[in-house]
C-alpha atoms as a PDB file:
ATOM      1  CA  UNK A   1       0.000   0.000   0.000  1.00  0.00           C
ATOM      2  CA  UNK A   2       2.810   2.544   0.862  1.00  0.00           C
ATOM      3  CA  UNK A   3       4.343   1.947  -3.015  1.00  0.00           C
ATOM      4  CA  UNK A   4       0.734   2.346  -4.757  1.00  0.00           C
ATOM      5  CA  UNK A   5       0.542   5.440  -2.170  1.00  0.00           C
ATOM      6  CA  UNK A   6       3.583   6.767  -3.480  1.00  0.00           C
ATOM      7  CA  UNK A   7       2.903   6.148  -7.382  1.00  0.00           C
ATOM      8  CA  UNK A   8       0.023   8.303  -6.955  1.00  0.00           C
ATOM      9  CA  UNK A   9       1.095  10.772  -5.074  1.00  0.00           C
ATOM     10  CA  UNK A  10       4.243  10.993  -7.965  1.00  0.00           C
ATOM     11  CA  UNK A  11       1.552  10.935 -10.616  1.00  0.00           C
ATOM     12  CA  UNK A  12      -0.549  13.452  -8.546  1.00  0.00           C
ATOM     13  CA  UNK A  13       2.247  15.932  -8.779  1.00  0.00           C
ATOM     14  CA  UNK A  14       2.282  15.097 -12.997  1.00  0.00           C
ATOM     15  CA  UNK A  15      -1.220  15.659 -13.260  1.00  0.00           C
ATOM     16  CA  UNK A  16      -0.908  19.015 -11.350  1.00  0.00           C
ATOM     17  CA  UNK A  17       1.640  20.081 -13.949  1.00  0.00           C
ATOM     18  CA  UNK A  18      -0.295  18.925 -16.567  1.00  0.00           C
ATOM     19  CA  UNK A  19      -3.602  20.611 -15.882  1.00  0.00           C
ATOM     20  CA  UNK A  20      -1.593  24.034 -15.440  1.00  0.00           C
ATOM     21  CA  UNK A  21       0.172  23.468 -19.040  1.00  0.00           C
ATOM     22  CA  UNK A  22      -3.325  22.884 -20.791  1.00  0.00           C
ATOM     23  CA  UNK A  23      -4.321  26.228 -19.001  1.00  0.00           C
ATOM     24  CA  UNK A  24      -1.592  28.121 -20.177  1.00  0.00           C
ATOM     25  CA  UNK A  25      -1.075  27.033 -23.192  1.00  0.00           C
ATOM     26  CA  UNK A  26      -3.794  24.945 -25.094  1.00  0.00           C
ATOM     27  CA  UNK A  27      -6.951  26.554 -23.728  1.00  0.00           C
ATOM     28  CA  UNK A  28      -5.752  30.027 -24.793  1.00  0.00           C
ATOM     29  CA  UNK A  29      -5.385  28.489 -28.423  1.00  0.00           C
ATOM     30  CA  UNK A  30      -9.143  27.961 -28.721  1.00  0.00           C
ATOM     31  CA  UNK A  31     -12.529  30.259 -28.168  1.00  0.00           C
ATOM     32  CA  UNK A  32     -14.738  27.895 -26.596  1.00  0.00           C
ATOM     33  CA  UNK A  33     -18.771  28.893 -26.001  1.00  0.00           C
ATOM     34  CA  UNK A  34     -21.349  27.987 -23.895  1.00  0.00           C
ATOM     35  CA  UNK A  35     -23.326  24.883 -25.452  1.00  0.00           C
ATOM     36  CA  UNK A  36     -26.405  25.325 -27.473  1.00  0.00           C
ATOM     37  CA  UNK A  37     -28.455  23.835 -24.558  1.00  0.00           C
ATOM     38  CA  UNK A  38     -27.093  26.013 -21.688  1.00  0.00           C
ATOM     39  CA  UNK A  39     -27.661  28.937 -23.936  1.00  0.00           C
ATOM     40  CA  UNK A  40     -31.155  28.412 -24.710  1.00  0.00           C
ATOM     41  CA  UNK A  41     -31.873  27.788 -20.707  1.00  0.00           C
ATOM     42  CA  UNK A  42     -29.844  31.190 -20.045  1.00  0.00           C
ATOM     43  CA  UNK A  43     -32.078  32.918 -22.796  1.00  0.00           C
ATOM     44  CA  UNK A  44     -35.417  31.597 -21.764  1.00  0.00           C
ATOM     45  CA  UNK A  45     -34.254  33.170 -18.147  1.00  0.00           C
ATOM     46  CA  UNK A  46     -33.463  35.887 -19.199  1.00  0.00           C
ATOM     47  CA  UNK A  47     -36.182  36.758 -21.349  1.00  0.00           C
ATOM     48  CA  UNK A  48     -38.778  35.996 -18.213  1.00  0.00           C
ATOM     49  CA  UNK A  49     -37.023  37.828 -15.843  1.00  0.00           C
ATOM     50  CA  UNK A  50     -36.858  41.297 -18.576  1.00  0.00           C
ATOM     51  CA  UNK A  51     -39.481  42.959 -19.845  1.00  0.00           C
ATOM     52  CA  UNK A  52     -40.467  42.323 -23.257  1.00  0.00           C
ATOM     53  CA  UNK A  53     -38.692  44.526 -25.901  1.00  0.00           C
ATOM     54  CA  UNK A  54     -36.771  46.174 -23.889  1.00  0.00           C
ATOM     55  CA  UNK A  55     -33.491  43.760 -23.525  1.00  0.00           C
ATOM     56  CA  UNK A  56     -29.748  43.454 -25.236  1.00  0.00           C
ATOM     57  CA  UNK A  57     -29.344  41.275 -27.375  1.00  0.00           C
ATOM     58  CA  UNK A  58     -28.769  37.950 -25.866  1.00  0.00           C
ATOM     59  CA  UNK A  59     -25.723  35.984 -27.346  1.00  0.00           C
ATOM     60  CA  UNK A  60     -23.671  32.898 -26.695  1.00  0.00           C
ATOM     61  CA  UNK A  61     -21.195  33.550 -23.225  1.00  0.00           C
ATOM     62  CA  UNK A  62     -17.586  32.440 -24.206  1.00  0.00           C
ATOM     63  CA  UNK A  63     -16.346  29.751 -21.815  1.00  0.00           C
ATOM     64  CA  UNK A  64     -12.764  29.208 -20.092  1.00  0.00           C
ATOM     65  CA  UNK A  65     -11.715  26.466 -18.283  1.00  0.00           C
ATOM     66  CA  UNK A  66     -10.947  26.967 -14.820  1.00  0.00           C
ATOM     67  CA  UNK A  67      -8.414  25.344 -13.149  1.00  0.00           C
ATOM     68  CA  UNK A  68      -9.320  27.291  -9.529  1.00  0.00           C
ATOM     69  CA  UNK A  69     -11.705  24.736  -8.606  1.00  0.00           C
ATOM     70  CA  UNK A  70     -11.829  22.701  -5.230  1.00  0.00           C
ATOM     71  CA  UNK A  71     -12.094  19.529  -7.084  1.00  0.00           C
ATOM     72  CA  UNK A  72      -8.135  20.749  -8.195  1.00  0.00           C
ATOM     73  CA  UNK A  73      -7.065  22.452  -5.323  1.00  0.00           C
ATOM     74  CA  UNK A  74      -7.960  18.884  -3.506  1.00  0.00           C
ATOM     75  CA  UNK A  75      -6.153  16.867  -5.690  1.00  0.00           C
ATOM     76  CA  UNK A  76      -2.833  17.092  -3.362  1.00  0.00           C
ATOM     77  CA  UNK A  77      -4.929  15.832  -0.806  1.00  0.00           C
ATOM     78  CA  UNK A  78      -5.936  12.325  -1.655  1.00  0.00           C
ATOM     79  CA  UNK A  79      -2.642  10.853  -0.364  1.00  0.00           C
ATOM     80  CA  UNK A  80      -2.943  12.297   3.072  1.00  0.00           C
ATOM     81  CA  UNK A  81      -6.103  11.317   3.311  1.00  0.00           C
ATOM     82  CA  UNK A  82      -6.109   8.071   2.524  1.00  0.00           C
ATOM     83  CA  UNK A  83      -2.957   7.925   5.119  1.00  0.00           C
ATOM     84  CA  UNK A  84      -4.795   9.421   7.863  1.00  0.00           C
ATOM     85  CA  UNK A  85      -8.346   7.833   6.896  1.00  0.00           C
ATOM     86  CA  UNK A  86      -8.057   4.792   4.648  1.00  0.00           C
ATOM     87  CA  UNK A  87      -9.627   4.392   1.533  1.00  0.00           C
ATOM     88  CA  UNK A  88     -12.774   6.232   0.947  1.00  0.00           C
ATOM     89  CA  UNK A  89     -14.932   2.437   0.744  1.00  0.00           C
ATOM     90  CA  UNK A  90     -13.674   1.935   4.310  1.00  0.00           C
ATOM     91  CA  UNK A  91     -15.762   4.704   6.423  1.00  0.00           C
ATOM     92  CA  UNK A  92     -18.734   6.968   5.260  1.00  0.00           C
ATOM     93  CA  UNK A  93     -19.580  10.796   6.262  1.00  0.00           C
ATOM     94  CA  UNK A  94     -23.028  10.363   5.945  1.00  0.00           C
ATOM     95  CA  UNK A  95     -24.533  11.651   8.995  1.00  0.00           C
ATOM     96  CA  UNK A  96     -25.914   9.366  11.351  1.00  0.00           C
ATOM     97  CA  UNK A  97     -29.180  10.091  13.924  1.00  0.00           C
ATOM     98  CA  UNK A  98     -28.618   7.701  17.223  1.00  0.00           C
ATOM     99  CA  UNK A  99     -32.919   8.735  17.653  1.00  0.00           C
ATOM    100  CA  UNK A 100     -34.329   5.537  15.956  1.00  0.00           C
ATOM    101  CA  UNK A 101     -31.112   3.710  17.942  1.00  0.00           C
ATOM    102  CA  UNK A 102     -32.928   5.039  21.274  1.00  0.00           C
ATOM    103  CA  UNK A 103     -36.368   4.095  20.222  1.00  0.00           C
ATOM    104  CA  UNK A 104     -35.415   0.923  19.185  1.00  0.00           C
ATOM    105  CA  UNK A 105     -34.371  -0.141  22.719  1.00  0.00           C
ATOM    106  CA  UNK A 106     -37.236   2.026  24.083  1.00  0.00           C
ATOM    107  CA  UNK A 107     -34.921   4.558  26.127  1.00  0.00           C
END
């Protein structure tokens, strides 16, 4: 377990660098829009929130990808975790009520 920890904690690091290379220099290469489907959800919004006729011109929002997620900022994480915790199939953080426990046993 301590090698397959360290392989991915190696390959963490990689991905890390990877992720900030496509931000820097692949997503700058390409204009990238909203999809046809979130833009007619935004538009039929919009145009029930406005009044009629009085509006802009509603176009398609242009789209970046962004790496300042917490999905990303937790990836250096995991490791730690999984040191500290186990693997995620070994415990839950669902919440847990001990009520129905008490009225089970009538206390």
């Amino acid at each position: 377990m301590d090698d397959t920890l360290k392989i991915f904690d190696e390959t963490t690091v990689i991905l890390g660098q990877q992720f900030r290379s496509f931000t820097s220099v692949t997503c700058p290469a390409f204009d990238t829009y909203e999809l046809p489907c979130e833009f007619d959800r935004r538009k039929s919004r919009k145009q029930k929130e406005s009044d009629a006729g009085t509006s802009a011109p509603i176009t398609r929002q242009r789209k970046t990808f962004n790496l300042q997620t917490y999905k990303y900022h937790s990836l250096g994480d995991y490791v730690s975790t999984i040191k500290r915790l186990g693997t995620c199939d070994s415990y839950s953080t669902q919440v847990v009520s001990i009520e129905p426990i008490f009225r089970a046993f009538g206390s």
